[in-house]
C-alpha atoms as a PDB file:
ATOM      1  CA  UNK A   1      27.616  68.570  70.268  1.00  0.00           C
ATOM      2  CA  UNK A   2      29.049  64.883  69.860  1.00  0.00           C
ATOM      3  CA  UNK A   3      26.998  64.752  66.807  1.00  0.00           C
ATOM      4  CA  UNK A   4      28.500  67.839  65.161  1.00  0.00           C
ATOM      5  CA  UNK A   5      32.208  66.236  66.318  1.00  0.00           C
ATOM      6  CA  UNK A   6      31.743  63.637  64.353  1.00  0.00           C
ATOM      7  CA  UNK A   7      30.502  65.138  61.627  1.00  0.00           C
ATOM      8  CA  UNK A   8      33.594  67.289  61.439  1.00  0.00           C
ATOM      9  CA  UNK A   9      35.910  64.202  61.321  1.00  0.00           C
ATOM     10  CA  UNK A  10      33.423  62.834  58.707  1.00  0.00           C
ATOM     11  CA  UNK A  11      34.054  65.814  56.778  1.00  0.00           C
ATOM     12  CA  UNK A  12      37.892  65.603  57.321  1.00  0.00           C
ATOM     13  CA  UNK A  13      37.956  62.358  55.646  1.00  0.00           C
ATOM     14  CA  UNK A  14      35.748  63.396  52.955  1.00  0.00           C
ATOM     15  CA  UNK A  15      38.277  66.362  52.542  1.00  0.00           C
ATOM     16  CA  UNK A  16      40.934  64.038  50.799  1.00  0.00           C
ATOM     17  CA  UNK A  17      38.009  62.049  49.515  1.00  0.00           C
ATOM     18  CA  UNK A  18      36.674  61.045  45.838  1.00  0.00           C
ATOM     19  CA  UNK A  19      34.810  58.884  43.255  1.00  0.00           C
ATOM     20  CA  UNK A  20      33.481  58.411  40.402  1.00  0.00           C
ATOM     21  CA  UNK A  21      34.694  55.723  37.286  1.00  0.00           C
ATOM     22  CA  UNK A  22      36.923  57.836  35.900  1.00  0.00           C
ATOM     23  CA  UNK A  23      38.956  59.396  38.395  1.00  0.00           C
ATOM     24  CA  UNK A  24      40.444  62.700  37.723  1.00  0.00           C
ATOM     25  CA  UNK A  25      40.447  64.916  40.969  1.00  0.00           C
ATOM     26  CA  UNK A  26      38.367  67.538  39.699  1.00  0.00           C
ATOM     27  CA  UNK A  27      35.417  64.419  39.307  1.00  0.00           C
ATOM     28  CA  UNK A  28      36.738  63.065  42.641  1.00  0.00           C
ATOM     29  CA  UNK A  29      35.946  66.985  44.231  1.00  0.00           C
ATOM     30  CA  UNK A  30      32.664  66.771  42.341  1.00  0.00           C
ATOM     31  CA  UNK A  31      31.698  63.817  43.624  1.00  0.00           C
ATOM     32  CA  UNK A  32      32.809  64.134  47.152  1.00  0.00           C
ATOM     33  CA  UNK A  33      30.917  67.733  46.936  1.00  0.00           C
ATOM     34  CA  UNK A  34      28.005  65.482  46.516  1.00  0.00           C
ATOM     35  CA  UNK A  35      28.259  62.686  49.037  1.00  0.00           C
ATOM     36  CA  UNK A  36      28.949  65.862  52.115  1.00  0.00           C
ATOM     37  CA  UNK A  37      25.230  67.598  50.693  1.00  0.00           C
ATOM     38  CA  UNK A  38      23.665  64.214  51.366  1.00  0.00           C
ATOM     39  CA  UNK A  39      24.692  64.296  54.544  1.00  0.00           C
ATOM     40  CA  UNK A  40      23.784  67.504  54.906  1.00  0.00           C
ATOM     41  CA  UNK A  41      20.732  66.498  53.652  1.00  0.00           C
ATOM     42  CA  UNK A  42      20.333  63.531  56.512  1.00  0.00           C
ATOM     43  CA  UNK A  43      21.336  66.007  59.321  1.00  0.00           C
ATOM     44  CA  UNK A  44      18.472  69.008  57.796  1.00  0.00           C
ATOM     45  CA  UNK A  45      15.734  66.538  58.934  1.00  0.00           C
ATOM     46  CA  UNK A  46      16.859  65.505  62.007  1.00  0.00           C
ATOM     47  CA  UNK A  47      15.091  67.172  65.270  1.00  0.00           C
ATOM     48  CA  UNK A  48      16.910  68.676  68.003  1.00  0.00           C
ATOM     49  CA  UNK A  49      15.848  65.372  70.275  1.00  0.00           C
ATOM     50  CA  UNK A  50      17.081  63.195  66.919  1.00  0.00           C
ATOM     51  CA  UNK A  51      20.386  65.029  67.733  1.00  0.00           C
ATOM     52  CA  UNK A  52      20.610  64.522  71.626  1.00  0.00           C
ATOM     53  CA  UNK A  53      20.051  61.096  71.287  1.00  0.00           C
ATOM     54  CA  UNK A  54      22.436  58.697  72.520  1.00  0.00           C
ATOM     55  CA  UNK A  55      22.896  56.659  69.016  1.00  0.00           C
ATOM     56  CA  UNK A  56      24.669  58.007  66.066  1.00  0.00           C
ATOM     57  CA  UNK A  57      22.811  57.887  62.859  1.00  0.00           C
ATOM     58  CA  UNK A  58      22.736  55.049  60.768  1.00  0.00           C
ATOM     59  CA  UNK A  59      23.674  57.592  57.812  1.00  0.00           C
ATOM     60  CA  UNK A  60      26.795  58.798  59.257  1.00  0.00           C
ATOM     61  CA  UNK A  61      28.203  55.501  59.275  1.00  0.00           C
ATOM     62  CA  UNK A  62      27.402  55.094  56.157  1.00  0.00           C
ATOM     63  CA  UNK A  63      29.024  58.540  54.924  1.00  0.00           C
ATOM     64  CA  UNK A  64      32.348  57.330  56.385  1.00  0.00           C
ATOM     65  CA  UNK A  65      32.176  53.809  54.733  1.00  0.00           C
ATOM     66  CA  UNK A  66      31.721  56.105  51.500  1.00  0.00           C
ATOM     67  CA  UNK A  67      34.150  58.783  52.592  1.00  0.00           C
ATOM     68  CA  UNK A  68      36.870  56.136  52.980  1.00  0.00           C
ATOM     69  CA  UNK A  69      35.872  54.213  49.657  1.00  0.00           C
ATOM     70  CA  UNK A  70      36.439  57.326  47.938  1.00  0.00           C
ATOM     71  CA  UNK A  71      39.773  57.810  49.732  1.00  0.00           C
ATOM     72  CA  UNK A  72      41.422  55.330  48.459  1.00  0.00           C
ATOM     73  CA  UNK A  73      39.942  55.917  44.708  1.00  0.00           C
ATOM     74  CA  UNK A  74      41.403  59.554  45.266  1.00  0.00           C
ATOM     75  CA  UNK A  75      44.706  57.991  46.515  1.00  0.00           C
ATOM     76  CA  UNK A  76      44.588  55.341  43.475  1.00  0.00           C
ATOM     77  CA  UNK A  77      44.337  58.508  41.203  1.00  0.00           C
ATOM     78  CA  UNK A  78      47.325  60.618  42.519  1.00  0.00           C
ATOM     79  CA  UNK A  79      45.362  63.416  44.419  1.00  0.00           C
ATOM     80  CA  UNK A  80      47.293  65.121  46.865  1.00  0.00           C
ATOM     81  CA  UNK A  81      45.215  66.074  49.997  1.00  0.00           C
ATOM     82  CA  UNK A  82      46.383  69.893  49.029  1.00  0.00           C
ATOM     83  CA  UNK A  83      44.641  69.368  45.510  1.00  0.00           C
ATOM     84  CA  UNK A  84      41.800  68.048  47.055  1.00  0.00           C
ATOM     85  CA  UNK A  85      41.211  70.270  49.359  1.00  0.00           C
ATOM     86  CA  UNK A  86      41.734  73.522  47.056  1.00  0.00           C
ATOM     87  CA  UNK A  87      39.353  71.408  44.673  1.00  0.00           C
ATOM     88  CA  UNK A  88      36.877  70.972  47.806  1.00  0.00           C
ATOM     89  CA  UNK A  89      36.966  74.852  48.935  1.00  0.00           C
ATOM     90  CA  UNK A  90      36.538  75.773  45.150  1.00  0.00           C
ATOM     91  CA  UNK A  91      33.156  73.617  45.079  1.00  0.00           C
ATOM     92  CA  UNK A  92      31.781  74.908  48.774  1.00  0.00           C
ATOM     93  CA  UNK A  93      29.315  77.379  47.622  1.00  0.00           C
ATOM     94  CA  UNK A  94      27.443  74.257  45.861  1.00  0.00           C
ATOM     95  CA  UNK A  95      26.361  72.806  48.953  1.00  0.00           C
ATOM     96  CA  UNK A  96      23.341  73.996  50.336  1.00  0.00           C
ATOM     97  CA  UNK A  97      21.534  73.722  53.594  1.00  0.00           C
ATOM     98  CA  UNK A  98      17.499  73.867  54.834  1.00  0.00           C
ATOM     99  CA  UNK A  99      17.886  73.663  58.741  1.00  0.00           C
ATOM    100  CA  UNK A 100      20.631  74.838  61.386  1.00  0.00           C
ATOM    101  CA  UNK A 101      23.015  72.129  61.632  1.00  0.00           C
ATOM    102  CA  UNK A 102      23.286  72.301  57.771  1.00  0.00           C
ATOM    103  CA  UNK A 103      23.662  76.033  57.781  1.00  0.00           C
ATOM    104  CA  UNK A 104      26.106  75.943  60.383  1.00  0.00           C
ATOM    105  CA  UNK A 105      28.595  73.227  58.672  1.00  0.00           C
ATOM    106  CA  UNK A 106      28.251  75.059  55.589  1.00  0.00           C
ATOM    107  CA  UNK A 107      29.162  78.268  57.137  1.00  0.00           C
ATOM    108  CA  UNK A 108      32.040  76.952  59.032  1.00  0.00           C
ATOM    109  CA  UNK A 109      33.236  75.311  56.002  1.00  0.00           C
ATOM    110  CA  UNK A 110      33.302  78.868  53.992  1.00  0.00           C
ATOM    111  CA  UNK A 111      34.968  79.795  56.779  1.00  0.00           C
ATOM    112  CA  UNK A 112      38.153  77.980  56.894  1.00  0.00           C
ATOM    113  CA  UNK A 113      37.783  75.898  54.275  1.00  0.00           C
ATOM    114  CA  UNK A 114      38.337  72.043  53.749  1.00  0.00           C
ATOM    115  CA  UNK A 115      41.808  71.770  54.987  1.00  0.00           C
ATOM    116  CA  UNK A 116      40.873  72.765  58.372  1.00  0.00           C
ATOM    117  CA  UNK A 117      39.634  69.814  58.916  1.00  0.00           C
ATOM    118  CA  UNK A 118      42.479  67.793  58.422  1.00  0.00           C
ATOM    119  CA  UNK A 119      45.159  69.768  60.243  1.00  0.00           C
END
């Protein structure tokens, strides 16, 4: 359950995150869309015993390195964390999940979208 709490506060900065050269928030939302289904990715082939173990992994660190990175480009560009987030829950049904823990941060982002994760 730790795991999954950070992966929600992982997701809240990616929420108001972006990237990309050119940085218009729709290709900051596009790109963000695709730095969350890595880590979905990462978190599909973990085992149950990968999950209860006592160390984070490596690759969430490295999301929020990325997440932040593309904070501050999203920041630089003028998104507001409302446009990013409406950009964000626009762009959910593109991520896509092959285990549980994927299936079950998908759902609960369909559920209450991007912006519940930074309230």
């Amino acid at each position: 359950m730790k795991k999954a709490i950070a992966l929600f506060c992982a997701l809240a900065l990616a929420a108001s995150a972006c990237g990309g050269d050119s940085a218009s928030c729709d290709t900051i939302a596009d790109d963000a869309i695709v730095l969350i289904q890595d880590l979905i990715d990462e978190f599909d082939q973990l085992s149950l015993d990968d999950l209860n173990a006592a160390e984070e992994p490596a690759f969430v660190a490295e999301f929020e390195t990325d997440a932040e990175q593309l904070d501050e480009r999203a920041a630089d560009a003028g998104c507001t964390d409302a446009t990013m987030e409406g950009l964000m829950d626009d762009r959910i049904d593109r991520l896509e999940s092959t285990g549980l823990i994927g299936e079950a941060l998908i759902a609960q982002l369909q559920e209450d979208g991007f912006g519940s994760f930074t309230e």
